[in-house]
Protein backbone atom coordinates (compact mmCIF):
# COMPACT_ATOMS: atom_id res chain seq x y z
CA UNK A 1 17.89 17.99 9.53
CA UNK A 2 20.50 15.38 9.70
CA UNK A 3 21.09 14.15 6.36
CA UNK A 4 21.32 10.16 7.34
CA UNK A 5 17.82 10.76 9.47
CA UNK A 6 16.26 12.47 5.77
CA UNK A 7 17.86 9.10 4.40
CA UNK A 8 16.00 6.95 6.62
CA UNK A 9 12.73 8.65 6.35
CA UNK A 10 13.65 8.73 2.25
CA UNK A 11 14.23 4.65 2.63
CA UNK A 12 10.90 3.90 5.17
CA UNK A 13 8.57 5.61 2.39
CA UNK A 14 9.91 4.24 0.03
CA UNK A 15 8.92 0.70 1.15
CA UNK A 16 5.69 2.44 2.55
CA UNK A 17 4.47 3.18 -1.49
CA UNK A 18 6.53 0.29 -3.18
CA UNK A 19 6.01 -3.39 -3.29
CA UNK A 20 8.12 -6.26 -4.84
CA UNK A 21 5.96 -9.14 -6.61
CA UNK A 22 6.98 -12.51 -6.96
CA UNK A 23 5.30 -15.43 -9.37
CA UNK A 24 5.88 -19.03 -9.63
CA UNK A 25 3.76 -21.60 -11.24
CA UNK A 26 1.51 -23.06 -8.47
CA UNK A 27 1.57 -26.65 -9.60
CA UNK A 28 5.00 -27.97 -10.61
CA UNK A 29 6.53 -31.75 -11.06
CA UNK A 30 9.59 -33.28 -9.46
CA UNK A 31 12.58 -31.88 -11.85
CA UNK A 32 10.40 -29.45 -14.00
CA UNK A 33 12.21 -26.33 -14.83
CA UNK A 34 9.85 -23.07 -14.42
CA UNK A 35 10.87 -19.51 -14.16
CA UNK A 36 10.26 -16.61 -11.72
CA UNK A 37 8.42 -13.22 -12.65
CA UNK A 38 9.90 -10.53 -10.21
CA UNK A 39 8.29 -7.10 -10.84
CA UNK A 40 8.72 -3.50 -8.74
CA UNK A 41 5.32 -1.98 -8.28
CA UNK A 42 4.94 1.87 -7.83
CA UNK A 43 2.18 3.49 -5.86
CA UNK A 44 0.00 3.46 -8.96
CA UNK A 45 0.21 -0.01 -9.79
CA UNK A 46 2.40 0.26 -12.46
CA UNK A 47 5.98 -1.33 -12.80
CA UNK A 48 8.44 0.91 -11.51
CA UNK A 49 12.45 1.29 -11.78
CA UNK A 50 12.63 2.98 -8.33
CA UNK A 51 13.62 -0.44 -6.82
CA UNK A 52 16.96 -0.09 -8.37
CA UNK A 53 18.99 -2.18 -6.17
CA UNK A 54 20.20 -5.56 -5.62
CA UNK A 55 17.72 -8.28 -4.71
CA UNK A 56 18.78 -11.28 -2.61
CA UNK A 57 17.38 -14.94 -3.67
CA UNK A 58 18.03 -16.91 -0.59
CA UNK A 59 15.90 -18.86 2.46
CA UNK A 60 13.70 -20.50 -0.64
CA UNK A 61 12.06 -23.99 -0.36
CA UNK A 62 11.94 -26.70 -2.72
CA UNK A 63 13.73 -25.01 -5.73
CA UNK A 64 17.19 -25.19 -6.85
CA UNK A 65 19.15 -23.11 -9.54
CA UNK A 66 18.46 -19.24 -7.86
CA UNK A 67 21.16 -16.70 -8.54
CA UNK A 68 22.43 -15.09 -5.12
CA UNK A 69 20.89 -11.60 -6.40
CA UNK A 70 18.68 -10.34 -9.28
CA UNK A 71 18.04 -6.62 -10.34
CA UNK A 72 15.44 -5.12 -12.08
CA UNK A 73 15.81 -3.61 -15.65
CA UNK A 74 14.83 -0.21 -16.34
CA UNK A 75 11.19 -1.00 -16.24
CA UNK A 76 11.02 -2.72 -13.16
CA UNK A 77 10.92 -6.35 -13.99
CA UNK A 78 13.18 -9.41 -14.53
CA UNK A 79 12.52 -13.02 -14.94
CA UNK A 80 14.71 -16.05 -13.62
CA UNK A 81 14.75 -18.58 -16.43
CA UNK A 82 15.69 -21.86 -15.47
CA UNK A 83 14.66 -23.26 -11.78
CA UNK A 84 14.29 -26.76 -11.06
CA UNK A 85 11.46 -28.00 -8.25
CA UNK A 86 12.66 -30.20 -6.06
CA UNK A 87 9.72 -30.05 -3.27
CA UNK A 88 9.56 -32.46 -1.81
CA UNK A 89 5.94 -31.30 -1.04
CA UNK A 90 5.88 -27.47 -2.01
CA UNK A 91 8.27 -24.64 -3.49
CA UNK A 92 8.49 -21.04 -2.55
CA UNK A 93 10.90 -18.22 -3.50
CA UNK A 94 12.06 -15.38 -0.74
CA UNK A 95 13.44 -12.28 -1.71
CA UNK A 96 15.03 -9.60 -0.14
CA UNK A 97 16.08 -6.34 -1.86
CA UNK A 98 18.93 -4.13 -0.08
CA UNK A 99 17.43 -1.98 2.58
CA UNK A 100 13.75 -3.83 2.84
CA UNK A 101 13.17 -4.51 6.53
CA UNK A 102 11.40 -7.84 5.78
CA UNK A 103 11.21 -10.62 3.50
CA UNK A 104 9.34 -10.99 0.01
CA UNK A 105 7.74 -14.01 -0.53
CA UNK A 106 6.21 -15.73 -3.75
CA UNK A 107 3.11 -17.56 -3.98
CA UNK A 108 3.76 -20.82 -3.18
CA UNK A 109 3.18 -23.89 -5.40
CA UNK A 110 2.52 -27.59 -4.60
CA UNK A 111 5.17 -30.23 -6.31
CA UNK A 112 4.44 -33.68 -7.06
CA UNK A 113 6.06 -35.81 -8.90
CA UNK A 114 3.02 -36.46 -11.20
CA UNK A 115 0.49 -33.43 -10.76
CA UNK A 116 -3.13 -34.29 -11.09
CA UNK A 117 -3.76 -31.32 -12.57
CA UNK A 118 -2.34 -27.53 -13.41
CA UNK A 119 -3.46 -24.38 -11.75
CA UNK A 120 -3.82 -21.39 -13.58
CA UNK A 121 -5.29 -17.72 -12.47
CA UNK A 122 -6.90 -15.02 -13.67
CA UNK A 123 -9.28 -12.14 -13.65
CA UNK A 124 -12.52 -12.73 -15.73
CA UNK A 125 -14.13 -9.42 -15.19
CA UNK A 126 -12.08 -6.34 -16.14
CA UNK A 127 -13.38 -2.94 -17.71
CA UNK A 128 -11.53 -0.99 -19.87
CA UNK A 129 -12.12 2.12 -22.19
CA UNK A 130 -15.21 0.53 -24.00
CA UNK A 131 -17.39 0.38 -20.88
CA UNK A 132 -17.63 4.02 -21.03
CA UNK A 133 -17.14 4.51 -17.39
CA UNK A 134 -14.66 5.54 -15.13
CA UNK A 135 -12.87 7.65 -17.81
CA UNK A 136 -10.47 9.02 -15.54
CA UNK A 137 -8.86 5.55 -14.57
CA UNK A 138 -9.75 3.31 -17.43
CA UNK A 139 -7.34 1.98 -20.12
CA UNK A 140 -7.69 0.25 -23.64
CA UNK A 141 -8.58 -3.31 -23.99
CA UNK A 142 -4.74 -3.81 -25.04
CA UNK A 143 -3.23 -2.54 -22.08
CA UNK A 144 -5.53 -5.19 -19.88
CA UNK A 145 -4.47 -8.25 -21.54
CA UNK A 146 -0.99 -6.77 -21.68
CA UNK A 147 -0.87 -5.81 -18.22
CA UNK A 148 -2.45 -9.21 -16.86
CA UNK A 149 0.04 -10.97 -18.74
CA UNK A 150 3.73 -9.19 -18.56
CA UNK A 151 2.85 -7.66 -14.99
CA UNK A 152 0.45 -9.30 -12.52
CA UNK A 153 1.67 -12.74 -14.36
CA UNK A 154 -1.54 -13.85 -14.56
CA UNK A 155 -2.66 -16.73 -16.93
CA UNK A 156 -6.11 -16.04 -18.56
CA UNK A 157 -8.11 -12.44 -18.34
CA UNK A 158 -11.23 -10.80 -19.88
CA UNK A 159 -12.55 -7.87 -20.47
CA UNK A 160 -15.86 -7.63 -19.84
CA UNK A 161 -17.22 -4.61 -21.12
CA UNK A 162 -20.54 -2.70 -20.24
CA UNK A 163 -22.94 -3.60 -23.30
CA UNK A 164 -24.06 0.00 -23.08
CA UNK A 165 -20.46 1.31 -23.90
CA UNK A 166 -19.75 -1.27 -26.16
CA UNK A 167 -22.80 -0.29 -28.31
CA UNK A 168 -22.01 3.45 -28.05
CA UNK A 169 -19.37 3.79 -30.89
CA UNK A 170 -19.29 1.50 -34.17
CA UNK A 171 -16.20 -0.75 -34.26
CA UNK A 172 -15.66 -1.07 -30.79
CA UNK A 173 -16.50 -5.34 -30.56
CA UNK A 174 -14.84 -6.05 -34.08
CA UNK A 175 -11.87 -4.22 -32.11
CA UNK A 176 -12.12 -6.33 -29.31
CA UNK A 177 -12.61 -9.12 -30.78
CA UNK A 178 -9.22 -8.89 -32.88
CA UNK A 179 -7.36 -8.05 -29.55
CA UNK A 180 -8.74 -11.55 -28.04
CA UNK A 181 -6.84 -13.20 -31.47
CA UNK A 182 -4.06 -10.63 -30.77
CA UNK A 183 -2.86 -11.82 -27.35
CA UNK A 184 -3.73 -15.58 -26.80
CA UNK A 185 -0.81 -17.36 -26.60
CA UNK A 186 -1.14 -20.97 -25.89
CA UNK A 187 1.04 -22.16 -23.04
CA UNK A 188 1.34 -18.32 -22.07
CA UNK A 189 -1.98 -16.59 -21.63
CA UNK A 190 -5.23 -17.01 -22.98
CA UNK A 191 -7.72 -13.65 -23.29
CA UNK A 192 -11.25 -14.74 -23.24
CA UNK A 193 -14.05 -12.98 -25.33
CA UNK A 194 -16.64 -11.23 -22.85
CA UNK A 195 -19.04 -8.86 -22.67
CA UNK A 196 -21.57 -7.64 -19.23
CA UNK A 197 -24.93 -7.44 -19.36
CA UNK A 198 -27.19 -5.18 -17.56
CA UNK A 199 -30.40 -6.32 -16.33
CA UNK A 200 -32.45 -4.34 -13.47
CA UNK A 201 -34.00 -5.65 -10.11
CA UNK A 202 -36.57 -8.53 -10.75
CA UNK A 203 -34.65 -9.35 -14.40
CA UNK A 204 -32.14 -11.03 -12.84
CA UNK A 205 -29.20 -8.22 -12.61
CA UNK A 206 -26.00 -7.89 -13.60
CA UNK A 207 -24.46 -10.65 -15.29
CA UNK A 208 -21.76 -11.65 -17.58
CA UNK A 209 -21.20 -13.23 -20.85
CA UNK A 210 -18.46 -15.61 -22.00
CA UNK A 211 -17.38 -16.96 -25.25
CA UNK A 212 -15.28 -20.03 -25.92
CA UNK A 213 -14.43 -18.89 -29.47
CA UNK A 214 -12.03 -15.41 -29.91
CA UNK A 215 -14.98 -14.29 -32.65
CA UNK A 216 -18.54 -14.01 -32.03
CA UNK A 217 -21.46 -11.09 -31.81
CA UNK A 218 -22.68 -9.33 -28.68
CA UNK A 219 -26.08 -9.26 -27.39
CA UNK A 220 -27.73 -5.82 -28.48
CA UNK A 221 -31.34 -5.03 -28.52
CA UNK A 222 -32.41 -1.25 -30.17
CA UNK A 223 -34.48 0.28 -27.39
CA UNK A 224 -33.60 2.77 -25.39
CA UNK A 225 -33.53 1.66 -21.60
CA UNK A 226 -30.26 -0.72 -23.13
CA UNK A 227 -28.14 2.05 -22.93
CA UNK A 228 -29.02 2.46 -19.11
CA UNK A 229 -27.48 0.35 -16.41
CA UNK A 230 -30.73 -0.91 -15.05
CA UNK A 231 -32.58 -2.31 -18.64
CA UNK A 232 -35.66 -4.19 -18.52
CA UNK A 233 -34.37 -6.97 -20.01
CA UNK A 234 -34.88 -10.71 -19.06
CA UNK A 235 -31.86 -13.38 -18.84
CA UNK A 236 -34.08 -15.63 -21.07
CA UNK A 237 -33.53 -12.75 -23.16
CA UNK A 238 -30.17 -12.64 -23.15
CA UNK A 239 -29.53 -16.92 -22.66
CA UNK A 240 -31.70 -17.34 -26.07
CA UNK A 241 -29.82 -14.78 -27.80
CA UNK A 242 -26.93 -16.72 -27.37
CA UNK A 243 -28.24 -20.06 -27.89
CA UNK A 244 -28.72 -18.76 -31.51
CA UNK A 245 -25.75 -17.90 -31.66
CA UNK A 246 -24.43 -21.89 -32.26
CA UNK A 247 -20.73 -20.93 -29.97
CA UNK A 248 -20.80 -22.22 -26.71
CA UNK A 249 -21.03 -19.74 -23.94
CA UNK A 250 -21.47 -19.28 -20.37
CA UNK A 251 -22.88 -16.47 -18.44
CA UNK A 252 -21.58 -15.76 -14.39
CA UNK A 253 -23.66 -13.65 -12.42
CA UNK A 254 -21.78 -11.14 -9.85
CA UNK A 255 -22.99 -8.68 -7.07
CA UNK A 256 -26.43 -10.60 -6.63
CA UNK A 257 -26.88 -8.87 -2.88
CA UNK A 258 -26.46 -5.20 -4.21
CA UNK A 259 -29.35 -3.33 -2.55
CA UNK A 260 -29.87 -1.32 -5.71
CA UNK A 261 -29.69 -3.64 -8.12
CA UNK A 262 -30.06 -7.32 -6.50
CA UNK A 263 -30.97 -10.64 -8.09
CA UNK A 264 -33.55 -12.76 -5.48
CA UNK A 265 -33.29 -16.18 -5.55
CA UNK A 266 -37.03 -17.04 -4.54
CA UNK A 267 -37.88 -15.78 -7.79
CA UNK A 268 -36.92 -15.48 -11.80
CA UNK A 269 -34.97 -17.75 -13.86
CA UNK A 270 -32.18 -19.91 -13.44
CA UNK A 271 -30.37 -22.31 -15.84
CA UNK A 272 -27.15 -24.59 -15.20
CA UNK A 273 -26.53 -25.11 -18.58
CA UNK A 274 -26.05 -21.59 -19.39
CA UNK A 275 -24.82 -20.23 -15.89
CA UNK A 276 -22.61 -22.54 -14.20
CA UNK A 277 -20.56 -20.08 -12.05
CA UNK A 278 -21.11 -17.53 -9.68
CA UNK A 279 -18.58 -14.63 -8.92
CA UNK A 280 -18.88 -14.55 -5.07
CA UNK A 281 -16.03 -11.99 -5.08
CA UNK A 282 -14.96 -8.59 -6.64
CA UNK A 283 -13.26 -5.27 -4.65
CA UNK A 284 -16.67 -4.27 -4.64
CA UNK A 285 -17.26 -6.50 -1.67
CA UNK A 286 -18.87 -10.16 -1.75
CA UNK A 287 -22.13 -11.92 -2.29
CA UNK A 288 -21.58 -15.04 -0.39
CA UNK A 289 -23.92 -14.18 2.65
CA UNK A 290 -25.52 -11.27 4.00
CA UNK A 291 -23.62 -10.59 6.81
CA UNK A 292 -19.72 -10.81 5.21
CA UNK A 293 -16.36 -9.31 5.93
CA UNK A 294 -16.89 -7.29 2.75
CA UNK A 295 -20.05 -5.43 2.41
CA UNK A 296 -21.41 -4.68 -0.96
CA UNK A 297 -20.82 -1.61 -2.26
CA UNK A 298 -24.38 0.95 -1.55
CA UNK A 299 -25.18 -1.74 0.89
CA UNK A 300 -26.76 -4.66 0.97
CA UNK A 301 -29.96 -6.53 0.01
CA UNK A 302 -32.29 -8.15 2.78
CA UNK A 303 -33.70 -10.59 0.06
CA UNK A 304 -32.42 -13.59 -0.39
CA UNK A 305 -29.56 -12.57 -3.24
CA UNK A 306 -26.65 -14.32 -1.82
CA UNK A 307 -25.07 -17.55 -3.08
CA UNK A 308 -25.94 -19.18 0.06
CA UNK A 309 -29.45 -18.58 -0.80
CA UNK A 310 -28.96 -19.66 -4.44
CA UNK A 311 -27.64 -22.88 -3.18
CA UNK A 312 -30.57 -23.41 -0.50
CA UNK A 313 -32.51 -22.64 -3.75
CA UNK A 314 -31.03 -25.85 -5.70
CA UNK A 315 -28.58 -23.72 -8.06
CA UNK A 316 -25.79 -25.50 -9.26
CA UNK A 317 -22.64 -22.97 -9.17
CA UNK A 318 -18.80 -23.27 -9.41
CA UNK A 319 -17.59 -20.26 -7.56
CA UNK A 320 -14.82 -17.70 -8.90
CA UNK A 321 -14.16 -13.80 -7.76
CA UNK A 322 -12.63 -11.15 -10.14
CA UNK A 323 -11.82 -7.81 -9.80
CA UNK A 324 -14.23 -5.96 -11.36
CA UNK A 325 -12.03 -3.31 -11.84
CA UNK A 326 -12.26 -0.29 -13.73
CA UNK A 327 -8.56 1.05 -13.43
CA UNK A 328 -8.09 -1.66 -16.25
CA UNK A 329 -5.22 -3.43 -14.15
CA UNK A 330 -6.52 -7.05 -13.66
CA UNK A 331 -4.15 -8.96 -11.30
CA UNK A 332 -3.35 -5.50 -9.46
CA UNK A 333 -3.91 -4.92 -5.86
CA UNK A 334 -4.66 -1.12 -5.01
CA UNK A 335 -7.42 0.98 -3.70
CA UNK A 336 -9.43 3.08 -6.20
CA UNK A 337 -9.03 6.68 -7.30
CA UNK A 338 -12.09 8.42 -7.68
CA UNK A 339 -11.89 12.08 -9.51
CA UNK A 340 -14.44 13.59 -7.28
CA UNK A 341 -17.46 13.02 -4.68
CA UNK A 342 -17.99 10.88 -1.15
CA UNK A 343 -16.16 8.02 -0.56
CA UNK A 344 -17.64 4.40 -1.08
CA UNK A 345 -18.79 2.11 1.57
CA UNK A 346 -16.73 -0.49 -0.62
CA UNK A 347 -13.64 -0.84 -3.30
CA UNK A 348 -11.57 -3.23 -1.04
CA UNK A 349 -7.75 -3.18 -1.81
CA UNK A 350 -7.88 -6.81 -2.65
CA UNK A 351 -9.17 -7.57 -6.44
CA UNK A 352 -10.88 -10.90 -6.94
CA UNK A 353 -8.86 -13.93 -8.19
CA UNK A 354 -10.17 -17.21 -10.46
CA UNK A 355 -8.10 -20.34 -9.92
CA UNK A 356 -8.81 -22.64 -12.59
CA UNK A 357 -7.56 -26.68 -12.78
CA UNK A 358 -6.98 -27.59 -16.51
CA UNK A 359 -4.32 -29.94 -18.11
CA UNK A 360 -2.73 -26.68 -19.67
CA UNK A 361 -2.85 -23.51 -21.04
CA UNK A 362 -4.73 -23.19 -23.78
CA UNK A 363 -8.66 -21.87 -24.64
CA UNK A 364 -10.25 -25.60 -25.00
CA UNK A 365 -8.42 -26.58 -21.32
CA UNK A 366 -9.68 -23.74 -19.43
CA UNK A 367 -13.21 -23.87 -20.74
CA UNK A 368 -13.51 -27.42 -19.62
CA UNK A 369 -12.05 -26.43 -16.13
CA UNK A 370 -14.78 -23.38 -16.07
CA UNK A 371 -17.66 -25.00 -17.32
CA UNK A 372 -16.92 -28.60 -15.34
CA UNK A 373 -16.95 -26.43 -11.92
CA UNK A 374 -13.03 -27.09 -11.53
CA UNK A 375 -12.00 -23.56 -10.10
CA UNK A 376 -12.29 -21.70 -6.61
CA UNK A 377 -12.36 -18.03 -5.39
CA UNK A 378 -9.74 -16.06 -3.96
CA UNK A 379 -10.03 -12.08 -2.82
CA UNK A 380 -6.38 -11.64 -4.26
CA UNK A 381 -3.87 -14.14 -2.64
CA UNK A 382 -2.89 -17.06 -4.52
CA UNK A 383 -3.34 -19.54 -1.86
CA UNK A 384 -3.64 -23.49 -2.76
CA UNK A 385 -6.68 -24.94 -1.77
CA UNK A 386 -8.27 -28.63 -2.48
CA UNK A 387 -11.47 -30.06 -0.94
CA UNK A 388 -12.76 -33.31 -1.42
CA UNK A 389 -15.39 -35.68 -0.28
CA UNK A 390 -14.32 -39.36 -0.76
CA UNK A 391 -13.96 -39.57 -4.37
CA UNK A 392 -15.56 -36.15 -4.80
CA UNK A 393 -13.78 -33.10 -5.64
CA UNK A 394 -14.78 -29.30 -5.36
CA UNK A 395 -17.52 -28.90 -8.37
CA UNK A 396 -19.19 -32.41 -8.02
CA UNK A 397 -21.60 -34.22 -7.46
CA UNK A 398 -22.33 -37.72 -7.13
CA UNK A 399 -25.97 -39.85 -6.19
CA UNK A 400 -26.30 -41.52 -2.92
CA UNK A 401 -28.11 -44.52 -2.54
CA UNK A 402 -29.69 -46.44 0.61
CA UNK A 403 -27.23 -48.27 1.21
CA UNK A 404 -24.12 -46.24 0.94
CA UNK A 405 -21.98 -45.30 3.60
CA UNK A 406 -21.80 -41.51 2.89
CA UNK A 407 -25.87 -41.67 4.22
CA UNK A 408 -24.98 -42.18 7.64
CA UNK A 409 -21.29 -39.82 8.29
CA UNK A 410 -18.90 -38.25 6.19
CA UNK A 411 -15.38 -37.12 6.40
CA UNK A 412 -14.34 -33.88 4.03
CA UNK A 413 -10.55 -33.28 3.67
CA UNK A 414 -9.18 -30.10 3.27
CA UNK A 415 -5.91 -29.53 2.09
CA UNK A 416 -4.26 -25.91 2.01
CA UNK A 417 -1.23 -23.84 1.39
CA UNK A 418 -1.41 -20.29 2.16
CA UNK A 419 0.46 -17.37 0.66
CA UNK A 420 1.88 -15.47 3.12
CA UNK A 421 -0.17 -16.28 6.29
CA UNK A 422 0.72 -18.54 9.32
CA UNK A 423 -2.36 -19.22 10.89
CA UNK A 424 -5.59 -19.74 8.80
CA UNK A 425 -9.44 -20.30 9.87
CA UNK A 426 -11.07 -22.85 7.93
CA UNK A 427 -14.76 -23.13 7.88
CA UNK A 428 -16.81 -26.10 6.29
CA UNK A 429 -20.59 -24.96 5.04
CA UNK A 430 -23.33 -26.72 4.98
CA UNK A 431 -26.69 -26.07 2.84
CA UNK A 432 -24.89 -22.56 2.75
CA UNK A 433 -24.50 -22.80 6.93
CA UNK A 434 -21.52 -22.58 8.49
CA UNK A 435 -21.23 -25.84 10.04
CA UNK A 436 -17.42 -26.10 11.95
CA UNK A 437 -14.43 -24.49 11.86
CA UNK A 438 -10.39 -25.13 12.81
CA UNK A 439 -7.60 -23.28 12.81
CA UNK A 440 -4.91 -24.31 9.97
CA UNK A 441 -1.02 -23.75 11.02
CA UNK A 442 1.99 -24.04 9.00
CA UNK A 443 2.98 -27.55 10.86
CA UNK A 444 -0.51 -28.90 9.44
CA UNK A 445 -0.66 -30.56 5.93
CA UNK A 446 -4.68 -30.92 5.78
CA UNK A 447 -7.57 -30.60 7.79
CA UNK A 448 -10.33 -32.70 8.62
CA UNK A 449 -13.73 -32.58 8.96
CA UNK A 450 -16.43 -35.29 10.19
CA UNK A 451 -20.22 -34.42 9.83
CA UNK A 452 -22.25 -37.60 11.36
CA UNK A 453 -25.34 -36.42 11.10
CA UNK A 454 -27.43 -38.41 8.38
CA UNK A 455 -28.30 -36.91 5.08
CA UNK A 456 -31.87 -37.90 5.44
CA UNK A 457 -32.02 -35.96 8.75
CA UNK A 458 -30.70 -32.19 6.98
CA UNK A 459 -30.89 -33.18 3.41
CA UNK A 460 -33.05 -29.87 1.52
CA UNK A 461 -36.05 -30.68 -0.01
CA UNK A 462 -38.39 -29.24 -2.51
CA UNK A 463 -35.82 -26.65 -3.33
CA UNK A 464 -37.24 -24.23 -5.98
CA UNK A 465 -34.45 -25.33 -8.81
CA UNK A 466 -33.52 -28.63 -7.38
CA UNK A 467 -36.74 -30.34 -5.96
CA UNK A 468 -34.82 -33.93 -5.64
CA UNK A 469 -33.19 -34.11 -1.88
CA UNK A 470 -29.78 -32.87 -1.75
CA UNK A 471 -26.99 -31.68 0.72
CA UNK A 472 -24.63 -28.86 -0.58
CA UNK A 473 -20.86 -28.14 1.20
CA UNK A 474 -18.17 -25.80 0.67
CA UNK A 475 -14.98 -24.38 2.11
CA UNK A 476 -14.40 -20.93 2.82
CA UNK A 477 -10.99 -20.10 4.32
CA UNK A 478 -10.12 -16.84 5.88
CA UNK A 479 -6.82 -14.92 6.87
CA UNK A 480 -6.22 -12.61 9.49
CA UNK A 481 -5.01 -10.24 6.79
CA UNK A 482 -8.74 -10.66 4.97
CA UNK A 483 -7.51 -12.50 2.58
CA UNK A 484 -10.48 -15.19 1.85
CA UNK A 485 -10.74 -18.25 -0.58
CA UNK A 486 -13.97 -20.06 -1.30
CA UNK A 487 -14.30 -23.84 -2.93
CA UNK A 488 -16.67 -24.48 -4.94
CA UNK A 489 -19.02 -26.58 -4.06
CA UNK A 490 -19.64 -30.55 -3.27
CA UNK A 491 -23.45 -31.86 -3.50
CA UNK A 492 -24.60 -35.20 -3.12
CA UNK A 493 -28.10 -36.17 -3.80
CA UNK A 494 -30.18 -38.65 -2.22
CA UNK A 495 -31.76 -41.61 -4.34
C-alpha cells in the first residue's frame, strides 16, 4: 500500500484512541495568575507519551501569558505555570496538537473581578482494591487519589470502599485511613475518608458514608449476611453507629431506582441531618426519574425510588453524581472492561462529576459546601451552572409568608457556561415535574424562567417527610452529546 495512505490511516487512529485534556480553574478573578494541566490520554485511560508532538496554544479567550506551543514530557503531561485572566466575563484555553483535525478545548471558567465563591470538582465514590470486586480492573487506594489529582486534575476524591471488602483482610481501614493523611494537600487536593454501605431492598439500599476527619472507624457488625451485598441491615443502624462515633459525617444515597436493589420513598427512614445529598448520577446510569436518558444498570424500579419521588416525598437533598467506578480512575472518561460474560444494559462512558462552591481548598471548606447543599451534578463535563430564585441560591430554602410577592409569580434565573457544546436544553422542574424548557446558545448569557401560577394553587401537602406546604425546583440541563448537569434544589415553604 502506499506508504503516505498507511500514514494517514496511522495518523486518523491515532486521534480515533487518543485524547488531549485540558484543565483550568473554573472560577478565577480579574489578574489572578492560574496554571493549565495538559495531559495525553491513551486508550486505557492512562497518560500516554504517544502525543509526542508540538501543541499549539492559540484562539483562547480571556487569558493572557500562553506560550505559542507546549509538548508533553515523557509521561504525557505538562503544566503552563503562570496565566493571567483577563475575562472580561469567562476564560477558555484551545489547543491544537500537529496533525489533530480539530480543536481541543478546556473547560471553561467564569472571571470576575471579585468571585462569590470557588468551584472545585471531584469524584466522591471511587472503588479500589479494598472493595474486593472487579479484580481485574481495580487499583490501590494510592493510585486513586494519585490519579484524581496529577491526571484528571480533579480537586477532592474518595474512595468509597465496599464494607464487605474492607472487613475481609485486617489492616485494610488503618491503611486507608493513613492514605487520606497521605495525600491531602490544602490548596491542592483534599481525599475524603469514605466507606459504602450495603443495605438490601426495604433497608434502605446502598448508601455511602463520609467523614469530615482523615481518622475515624468503619461501621462493622459480626453477622454473616454483612459480608453479602444485600445485608439486612437498617440505615438507623448504620446513622446511630455513627452518631456514636462524636465526628461529623454524612451519608449520600446512590442508585435508589435499581430494580434489584431499590430504595422506595413511600416507605423507611429518612433523615436530613445525616443524609443531605443524593448522588443522582454514576456511569451506572441515573436515578433522577424513571424514564431517563440513562437507564439503571439491570433495569429499573417501578416504585417510587427516584429523587423526584424523594422530593414529592419532602426529602431535603443537595444533588451530586460520581463515578462509581471500579477501574479506580476517578475523573476518567472510558467505557468499562469486563473479563468475561454479557454485556450490561449500563456503564455509560461518562463518569459522574461533584461541583462543589467553597471559599477554598481545604477539608473544613468543602464540608461546609457539601453539607450546606452548595454543589450540583454533572455526568462528566465541567460545565458552569448557577440557579437562583430572588435571593435564593441552588440548596436553599427560605419561608414565604402571605404577603410576599414570591406567593403570587416567580422568576428563576439560570445562568450557564457549557464545556464544549453550542446549543444546550434547559429544563426548570417543578415538585420533581418538568415544568418548561428553552434552548441556551452561545450568544445567551442566562436564561429565564417565569412560573405565575400561585404557590397555594401547586404547593405539596402532607408530604410523608415534609408535612408543612412546600414547592421544590431544580435545573437539569442537557447536551446533545448527553452530557447532563443537575442543580440542586430551591424550596420555599409556605407560612
Amino acid at each position: 500500500m502506499d506508504t503516505r495512505l498507511l500514514a494517514e490511516a496511522r495518523e486518523a487512529l491515532l486521534w480515533t484512541n487518543y485524547r488531549l485534556a485540558l484543565v483550568i480553574p473554573s472560577m478565577l478573578a480579574t489578574g489572578e495568575r492560574f496554571s493549565l494541566r495538559v495531559t495525553g490520554l491513551g486508550p486505557d485511560g492512562l497518560p500516554s507519551g504517544a502525543l509526542d508532538r508540538p501543541i499549539e496554544l492559540g484562539a483562547s479567550e480571556g487569558v493572557e501569558g500562553l506560550p505559542a506551543t507546549v509538548r508533553l514530557d515523557g509521561t504525557g503531561q505538562a503544566v503552563v505555570e503562570g496565566l493571567r485572566a483577563v475575562g472580561p466575563s469567562r476564560a477558555i484555553v484551545r489547543a491544537r496538537p500537529e496533525g489533530c483535525p480539530g480543536v481541543v478545548t478546556s473547560n471553561p471558567a467564569w472571571v470576575a473581578d471579585e468571585p462569590p465563591y470557588r468551584l472545585f470538582w471531584g469524584d466522591l465514590h471511587v472503588h479500589t482494591t479494598y472493595s474486593n470486586c472487579s479484580p481485574w480492573a481495580c487499583k490501590s487506594p494510592e493510585f486513586a487519589y494519585a490519579y484524581a489529582r496529577d491526571v484528571t486534575g480533579l480537586d477532592f476524591a474518595a474512595a468509597a470502599d465496599h464494607l464487605r471488602g474492607i472487613a475481609a483482610q485486617s489492616g485494610r481501614w488503618d491503611a486507608l485511613c493513613a492514605t487520606v493523611m497521605q495525600y491531602d494537600q490544602p490548596g491542592r487536593f483534599v481525599p475524603l475518608l469514605a466507606f459504602e454501605s450495603s443495605h438490601k431492598t426495604g433497608f434502605g439500599g446502598d448508601i455511602n458514608a463520609y467523614y469530615r476527619t482523615a481518622q475515624a472507624p468503619h461501621f462493622w457488625l459480626d453477622r454473616d449476611d454483612m459480608r453479602t451485598n444485600n445485608p439486612a441491615v437498617t440505615l438507623r443502624q448504620l446513622w446511630d453507629f455513627l452518631d456514636a462515633t462524636g465526628e461529623d459525617y454524612l451519608t449520600i444515597p446512590h442508585h435508589t431506582g435499581r430494580a434489584d436493589k431499590h430504595r422506595a420513598f413511600d416507605e423507611g427512614e429518612h433523615d436530613p441531618r445525616c443524609e443531605p445529598l443524593f448522588e443522582v448520577y454514576s456511569w451506572w446510569g441515573s436515578s433522577e426519574r424513571r424514564a431517563s436518558r440513562f437507564p439503571l444498570c439491570g433495569g429499573n424500579s417501578d416504585r417510587p425510588s427516584y429523587l423526584q419521588d424523594a422530593l414529592r416525598a419532602g426529602c431535603r437533598y443537595g444533588l451530586i453524581a460520581s463515578s462509581d467506578d471500579h477501574r479506580t480512575m476517578p475523573g476518567g472518561e472510558a467505557q468499562a472492561s469486563l473479563p468475561a460474560g454479557p454485556a450490561r444494559l449500563a456503564n455509560y462512558i461518562h463518569h459522574g462529576l461533584a461541583a462543589v462552591r467553597a471559599d477554598d481548598l481545604t477539608r473544613d471548606a468543602l464540608w461546609r459546601g457539601l453539607t450546606r447543599r452548595r454543589c450540583y451534578a454533572t455526568t462528566h463535563a465541567r460545565t458552569l451552572l448557577e440557579v437562583s430564585l430572588g435571593e435564593l441560591e441552588m440548596g436553599q430554602s427560605a419561608p414565604i409568608g402571605p404577603a410576599d410577592g414570591l406567593r403570587k409569580a416567580r422568576r428563576i434565573i439560570v445562568r450557564v457556561l457549557p464545556a464544549n457544546a453550542n446549543r444546550l436544553e434547559v429544563t426548570l422542574v417543578r415538585n420533581g415535574l418538568d415544568l418548561q424548557s428553552q434552548h441556551w446558545r452561545p450568544e445567551m448569557d442566562t436564561l429565564t424562567f417565569e412560573d405565575a401560577e400561585p404557590l397555594d394553587a401547586v404547593a405539596l401537602r402532607e408530604a410523608r417527610y415534609h408535612p408543612e406546604p412546600f414547592v421544590v425546583y431544580y435545573v437539569r440541563v442537557e447536551d446533545r452529546f448527553s452530557q447532563t448537569q443537575w442543580s440542586s434544589p430551591i424550596w420555599l415553604d409556605l407560612t
